[in-house]
Protein backbone atom coordinates (compact mmCIF):
# COMPACT_ATOMS: atom_id res chain seq x y z
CA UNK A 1 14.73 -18.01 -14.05
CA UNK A 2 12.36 -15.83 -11.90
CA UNK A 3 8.41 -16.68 -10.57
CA UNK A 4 6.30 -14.86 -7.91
CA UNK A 5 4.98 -16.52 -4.70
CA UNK A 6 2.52 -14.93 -2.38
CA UNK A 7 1.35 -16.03 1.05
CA UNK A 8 -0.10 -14.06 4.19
CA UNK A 9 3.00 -13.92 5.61
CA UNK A 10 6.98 -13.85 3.52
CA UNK A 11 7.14 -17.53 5.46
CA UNK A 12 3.84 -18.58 3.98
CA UNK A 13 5.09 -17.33 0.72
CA UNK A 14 8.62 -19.26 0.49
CA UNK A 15 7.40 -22.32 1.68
CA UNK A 16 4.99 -22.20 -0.94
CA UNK A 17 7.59 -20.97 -3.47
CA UNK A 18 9.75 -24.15 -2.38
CA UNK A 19 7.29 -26.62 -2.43
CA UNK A 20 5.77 -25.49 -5.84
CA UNK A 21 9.35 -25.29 -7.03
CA UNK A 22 10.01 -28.76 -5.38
CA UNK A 23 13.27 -26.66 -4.33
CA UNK A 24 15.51 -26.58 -1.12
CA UNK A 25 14.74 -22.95 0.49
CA UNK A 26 18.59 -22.73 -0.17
CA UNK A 27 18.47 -23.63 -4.12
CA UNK A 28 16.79 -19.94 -4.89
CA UNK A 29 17.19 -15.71 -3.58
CA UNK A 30 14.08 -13.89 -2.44
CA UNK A 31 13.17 -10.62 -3.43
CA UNK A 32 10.44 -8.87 -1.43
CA UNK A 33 7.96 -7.25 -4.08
CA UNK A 34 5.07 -5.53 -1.99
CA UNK A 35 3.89 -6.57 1.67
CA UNK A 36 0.20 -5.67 3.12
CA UNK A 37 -0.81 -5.44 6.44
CA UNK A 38 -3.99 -7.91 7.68
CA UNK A 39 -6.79 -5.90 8.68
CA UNK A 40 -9.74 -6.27 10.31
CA UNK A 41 -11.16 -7.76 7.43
CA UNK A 42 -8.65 -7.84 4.91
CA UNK A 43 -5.67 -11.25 5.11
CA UNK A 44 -1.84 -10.30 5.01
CA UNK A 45 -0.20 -10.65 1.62
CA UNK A 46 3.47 -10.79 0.76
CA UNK A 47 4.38 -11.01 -2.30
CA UNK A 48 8.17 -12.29 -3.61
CA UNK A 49 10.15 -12.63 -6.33
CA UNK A 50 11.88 -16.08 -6.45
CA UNK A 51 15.34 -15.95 -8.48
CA UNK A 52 16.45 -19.62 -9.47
CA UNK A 53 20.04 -20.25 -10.98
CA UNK A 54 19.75 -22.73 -14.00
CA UNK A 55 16.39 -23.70 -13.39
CA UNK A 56 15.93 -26.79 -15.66
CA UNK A 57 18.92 -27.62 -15.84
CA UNK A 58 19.27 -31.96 -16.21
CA UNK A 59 19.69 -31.65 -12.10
CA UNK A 60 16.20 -29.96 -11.91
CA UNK A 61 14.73 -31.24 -14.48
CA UNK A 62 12.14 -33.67 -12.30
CA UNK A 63 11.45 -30.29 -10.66
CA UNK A 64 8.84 -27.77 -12.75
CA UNK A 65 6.38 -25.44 -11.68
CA UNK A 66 2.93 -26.46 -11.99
CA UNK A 67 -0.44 -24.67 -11.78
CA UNK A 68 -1.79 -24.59 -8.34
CA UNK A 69 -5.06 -24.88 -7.80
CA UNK A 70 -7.12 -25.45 -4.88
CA UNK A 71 -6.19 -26.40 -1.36
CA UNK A 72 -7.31 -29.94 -1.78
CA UNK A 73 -5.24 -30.38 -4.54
CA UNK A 74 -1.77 -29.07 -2.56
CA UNK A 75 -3.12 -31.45 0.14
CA UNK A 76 -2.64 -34.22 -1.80
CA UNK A 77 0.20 -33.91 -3.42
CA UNK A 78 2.09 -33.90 0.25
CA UNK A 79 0.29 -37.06 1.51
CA UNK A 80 3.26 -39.54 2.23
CA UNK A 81 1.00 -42.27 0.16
CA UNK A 82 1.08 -39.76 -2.90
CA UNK A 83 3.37 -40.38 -5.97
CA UNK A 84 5.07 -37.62 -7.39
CA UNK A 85 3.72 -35.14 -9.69
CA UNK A 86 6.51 -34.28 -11.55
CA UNK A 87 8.63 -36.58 -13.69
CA UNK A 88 9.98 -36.68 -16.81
CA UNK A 89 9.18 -34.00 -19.22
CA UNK A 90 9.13 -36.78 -22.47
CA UNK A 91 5.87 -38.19 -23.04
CA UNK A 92 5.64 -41.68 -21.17
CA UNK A 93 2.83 -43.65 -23.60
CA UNK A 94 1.36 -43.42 -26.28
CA UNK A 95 -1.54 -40.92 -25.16
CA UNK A 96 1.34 -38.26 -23.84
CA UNK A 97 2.88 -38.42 -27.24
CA UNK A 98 -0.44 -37.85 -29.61
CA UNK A 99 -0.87 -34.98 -26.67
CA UNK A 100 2.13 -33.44 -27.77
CA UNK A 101 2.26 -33.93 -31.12
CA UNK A 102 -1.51 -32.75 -31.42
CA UNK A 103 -0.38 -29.81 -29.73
CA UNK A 104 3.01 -28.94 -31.39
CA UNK A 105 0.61 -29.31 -34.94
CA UNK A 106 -1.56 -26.62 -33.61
CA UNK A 107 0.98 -23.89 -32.25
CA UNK A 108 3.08 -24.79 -35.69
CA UNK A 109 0.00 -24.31 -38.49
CA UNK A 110 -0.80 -20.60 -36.52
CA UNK A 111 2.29 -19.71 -37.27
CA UNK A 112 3.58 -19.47 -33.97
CA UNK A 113 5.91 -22.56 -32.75
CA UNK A 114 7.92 -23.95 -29.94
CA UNK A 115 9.09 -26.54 -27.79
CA UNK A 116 6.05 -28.74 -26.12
CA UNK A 117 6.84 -30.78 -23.28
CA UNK A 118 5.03 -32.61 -20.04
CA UNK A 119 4.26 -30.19 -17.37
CA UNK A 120 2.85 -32.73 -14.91
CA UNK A 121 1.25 -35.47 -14.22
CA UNK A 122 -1.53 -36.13 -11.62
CA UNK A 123 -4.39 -37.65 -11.00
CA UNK A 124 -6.95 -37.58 -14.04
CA UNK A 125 -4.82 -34.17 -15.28
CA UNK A 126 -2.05 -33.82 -17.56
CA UNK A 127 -0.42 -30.81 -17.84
CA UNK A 128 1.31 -29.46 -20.94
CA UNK A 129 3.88 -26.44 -21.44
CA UNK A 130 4.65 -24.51 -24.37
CA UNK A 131 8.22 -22.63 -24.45
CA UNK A 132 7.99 -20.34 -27.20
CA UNK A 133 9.20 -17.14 -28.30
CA UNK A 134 5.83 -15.82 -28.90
CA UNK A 135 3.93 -17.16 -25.76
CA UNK A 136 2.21 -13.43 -25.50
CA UNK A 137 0.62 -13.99 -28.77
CA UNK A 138 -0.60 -17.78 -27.97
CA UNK A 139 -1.80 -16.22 -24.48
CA UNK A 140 -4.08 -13.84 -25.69
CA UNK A 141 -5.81 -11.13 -23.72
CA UNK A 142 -6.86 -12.50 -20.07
CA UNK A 143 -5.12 -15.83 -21.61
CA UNK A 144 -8.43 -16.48 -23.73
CA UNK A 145 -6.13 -17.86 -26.60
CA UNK A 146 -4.39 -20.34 -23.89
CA UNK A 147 -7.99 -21.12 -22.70
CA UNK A 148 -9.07 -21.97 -26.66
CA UNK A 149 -5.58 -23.93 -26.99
CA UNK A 150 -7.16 -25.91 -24.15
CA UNK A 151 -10.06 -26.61 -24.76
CA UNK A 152 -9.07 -27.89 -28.06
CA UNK A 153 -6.94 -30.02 -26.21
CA UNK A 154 -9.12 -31.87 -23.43
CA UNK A 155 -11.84 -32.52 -27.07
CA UNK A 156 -9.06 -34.31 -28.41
CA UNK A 157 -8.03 -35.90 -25.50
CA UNK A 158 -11.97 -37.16 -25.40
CA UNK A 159 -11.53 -38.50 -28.71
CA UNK A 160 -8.29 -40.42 -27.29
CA UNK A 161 -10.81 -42.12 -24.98
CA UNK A 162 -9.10 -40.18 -22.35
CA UNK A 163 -12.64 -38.25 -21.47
CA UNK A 164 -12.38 -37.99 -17.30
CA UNK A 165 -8.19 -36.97 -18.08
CA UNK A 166 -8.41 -32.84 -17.82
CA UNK A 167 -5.87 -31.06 -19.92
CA UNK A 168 -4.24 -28.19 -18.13
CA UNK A 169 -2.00 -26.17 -21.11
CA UNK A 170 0.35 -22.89 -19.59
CA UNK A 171 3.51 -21.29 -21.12
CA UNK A 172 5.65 -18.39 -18.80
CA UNK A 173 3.62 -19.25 -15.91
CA UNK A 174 1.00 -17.81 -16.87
CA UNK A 175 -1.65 -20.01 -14.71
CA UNK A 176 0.36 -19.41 -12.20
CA UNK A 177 0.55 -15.74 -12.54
CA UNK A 178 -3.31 -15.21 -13.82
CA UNK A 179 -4.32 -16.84 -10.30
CA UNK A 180 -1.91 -14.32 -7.97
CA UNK A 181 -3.60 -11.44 -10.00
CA UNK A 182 -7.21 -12.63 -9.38
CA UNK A 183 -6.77 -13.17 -5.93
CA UNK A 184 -5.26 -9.39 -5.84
CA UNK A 185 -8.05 -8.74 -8.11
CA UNK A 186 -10.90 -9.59 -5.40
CA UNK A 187 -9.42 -8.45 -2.30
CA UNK A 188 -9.11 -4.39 -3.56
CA UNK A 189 -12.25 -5.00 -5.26
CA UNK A 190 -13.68 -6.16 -2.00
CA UNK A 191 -11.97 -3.10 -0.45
CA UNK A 192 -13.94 -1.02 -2.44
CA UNK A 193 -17.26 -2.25 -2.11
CA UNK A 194 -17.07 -1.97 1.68
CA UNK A 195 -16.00 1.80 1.08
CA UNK A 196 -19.00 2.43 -1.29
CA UNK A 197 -21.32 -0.19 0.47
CA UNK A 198 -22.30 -0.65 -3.37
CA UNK A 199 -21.16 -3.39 -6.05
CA UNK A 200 -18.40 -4.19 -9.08
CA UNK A 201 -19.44 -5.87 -12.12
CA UNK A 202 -15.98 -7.34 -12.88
CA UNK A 203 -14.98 -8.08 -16.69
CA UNK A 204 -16.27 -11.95 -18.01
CA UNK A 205 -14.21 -14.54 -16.89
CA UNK A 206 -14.16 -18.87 -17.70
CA UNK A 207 -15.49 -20.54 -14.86
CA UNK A 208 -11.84 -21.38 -13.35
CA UNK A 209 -10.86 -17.71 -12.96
CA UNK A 210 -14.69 -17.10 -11.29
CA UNK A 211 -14.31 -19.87 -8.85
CA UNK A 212 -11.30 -18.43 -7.77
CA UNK A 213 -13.09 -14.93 -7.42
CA UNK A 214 -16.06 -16.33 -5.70
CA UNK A 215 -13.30 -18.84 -3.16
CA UNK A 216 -10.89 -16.02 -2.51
CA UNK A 217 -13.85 -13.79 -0.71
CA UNK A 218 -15.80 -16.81 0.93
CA UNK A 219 -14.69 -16.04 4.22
CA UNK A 220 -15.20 -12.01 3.76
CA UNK A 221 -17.81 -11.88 6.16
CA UNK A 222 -19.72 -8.76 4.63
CA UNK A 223 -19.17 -8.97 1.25
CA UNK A 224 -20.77 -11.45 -1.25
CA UNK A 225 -20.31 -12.57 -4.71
CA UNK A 226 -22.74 -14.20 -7.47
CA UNK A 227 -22.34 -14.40 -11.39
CA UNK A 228 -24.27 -12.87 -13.56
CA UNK A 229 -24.92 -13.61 -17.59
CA UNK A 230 -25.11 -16.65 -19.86
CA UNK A 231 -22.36 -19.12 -21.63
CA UNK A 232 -18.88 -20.01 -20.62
CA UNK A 233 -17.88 -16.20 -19.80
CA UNK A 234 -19.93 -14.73 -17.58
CA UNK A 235 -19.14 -11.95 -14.92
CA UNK A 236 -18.78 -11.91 -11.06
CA UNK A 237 -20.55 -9.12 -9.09
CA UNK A 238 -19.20 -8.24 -5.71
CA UNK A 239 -21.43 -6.48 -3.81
CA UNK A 240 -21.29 -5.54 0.37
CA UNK A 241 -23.82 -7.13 2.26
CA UNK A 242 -23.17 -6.12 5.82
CA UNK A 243 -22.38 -7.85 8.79
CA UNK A 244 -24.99 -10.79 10.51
């Protein structure tokens, strides 16, 4: 099986890959996909390709991928006092098997099934994977199906009495993936405002993908970023602002 990693440096980027993985640096072959300088205002990127004999196999299979999310997040989950995140993929109580079920219902009635199974488990989030041979279909364009999927999901979770538990659905990686794109996303985008000393109007996004937007160029010192529009998709101007 095969994921992508990036990090400012191919270090940064493995050691992420292994720890996401929850894999020995050993256990999987890098492949070197595309490598940027840092500039004066523009971070270092690697990116890899992370090639992983018989991942989820029985041996591995405490080990999955998850979404990652924010810094906070990845510091918590290597605090010694932290439990694990990953466990076992079968639902563990009652709430984790209406989760699944609800969600195997769903994928089967549009016509589209597959295998649902536990992600992870953290604190106040449950995540849930579909494996499926039409995962493009149930991703949508920009993942907007996935995003519907979920949101379905964390309503019926509500009605489970499971309100302040967040629902976090992927299949392929896709959360994974969608995130190393944005962040790719904003940083030529933020290239090119600095050339044009103008803005981009990027395409509507859910509030997840323009956090990560608006995060990812916090610390650009002359550029800034504000959304723009009304409901749940709205769109993120960048726009340069100069230097203080």
């Amino acid at each position: 099986m095969e994921f992508e990693f990036e990090g400012r440096t191919e270090k940064e980027a493995i050691d992420r890959a292994a720890g996401e993985l929850g894999l020995e640096k050993d256990d999987f072959d890098v492949e070197i996909l595309e490598t940027q300088k840092s500039g004066l205002f523009k971070k270092g990127l690697v990116r890899i390709k992370v090639h992983v004999p018989n991942f989820g196999s029985p041996a591995k299979s405490s080990q999955a991928p998850r979404p990652s999310s924010n810094n906070t997040e990845r510091k918590e989950r290597t605090t010694p006092q932290s439990k694990p995140v990953f466990g076992d993929p079968i639902p563990q109580n009652e709430f984790e098997e209406k989760m699944i079920e609800f969600t195997s219902g769903i994928i089967e009635r549009m016509g589209y099934p597959g295998k649902v199974i536990i992600l992870f488990r953290d604190k106040q989030k449950l995540g849930i994977k579909i494996d499926s041979s039409h995962s493009s279909i149930l991703i949508g364009k920009k993942g907007k199906n996935l995003d519907a999927l979920q949101m379905l999901l964390n309503i019926y979770a509500g009605r489970l009495g499971k309100e302040d538990t967040r629902i976090i659905l992927d299949t392929e990686n896709y959360r994974i993936r969608r995130e190393e794109s944005l962040v790719r996303l904003a940083y030529n985008v933020a290239e090119k405002v600095r050339e044009s000393r103008g803005s981009v109007l990027l395409e509507p996004m859910n509030p997840f993908d323009r956090w990560l937007i608006h995060t990812t160029l916090n610390d650009i010192g002359d550029i800034e970023t504000k959304s723009e529009g009304d409901g749940l998709y709205k769109q993120v101007r960048v726009y340069y602002r100069g230097l203080k």
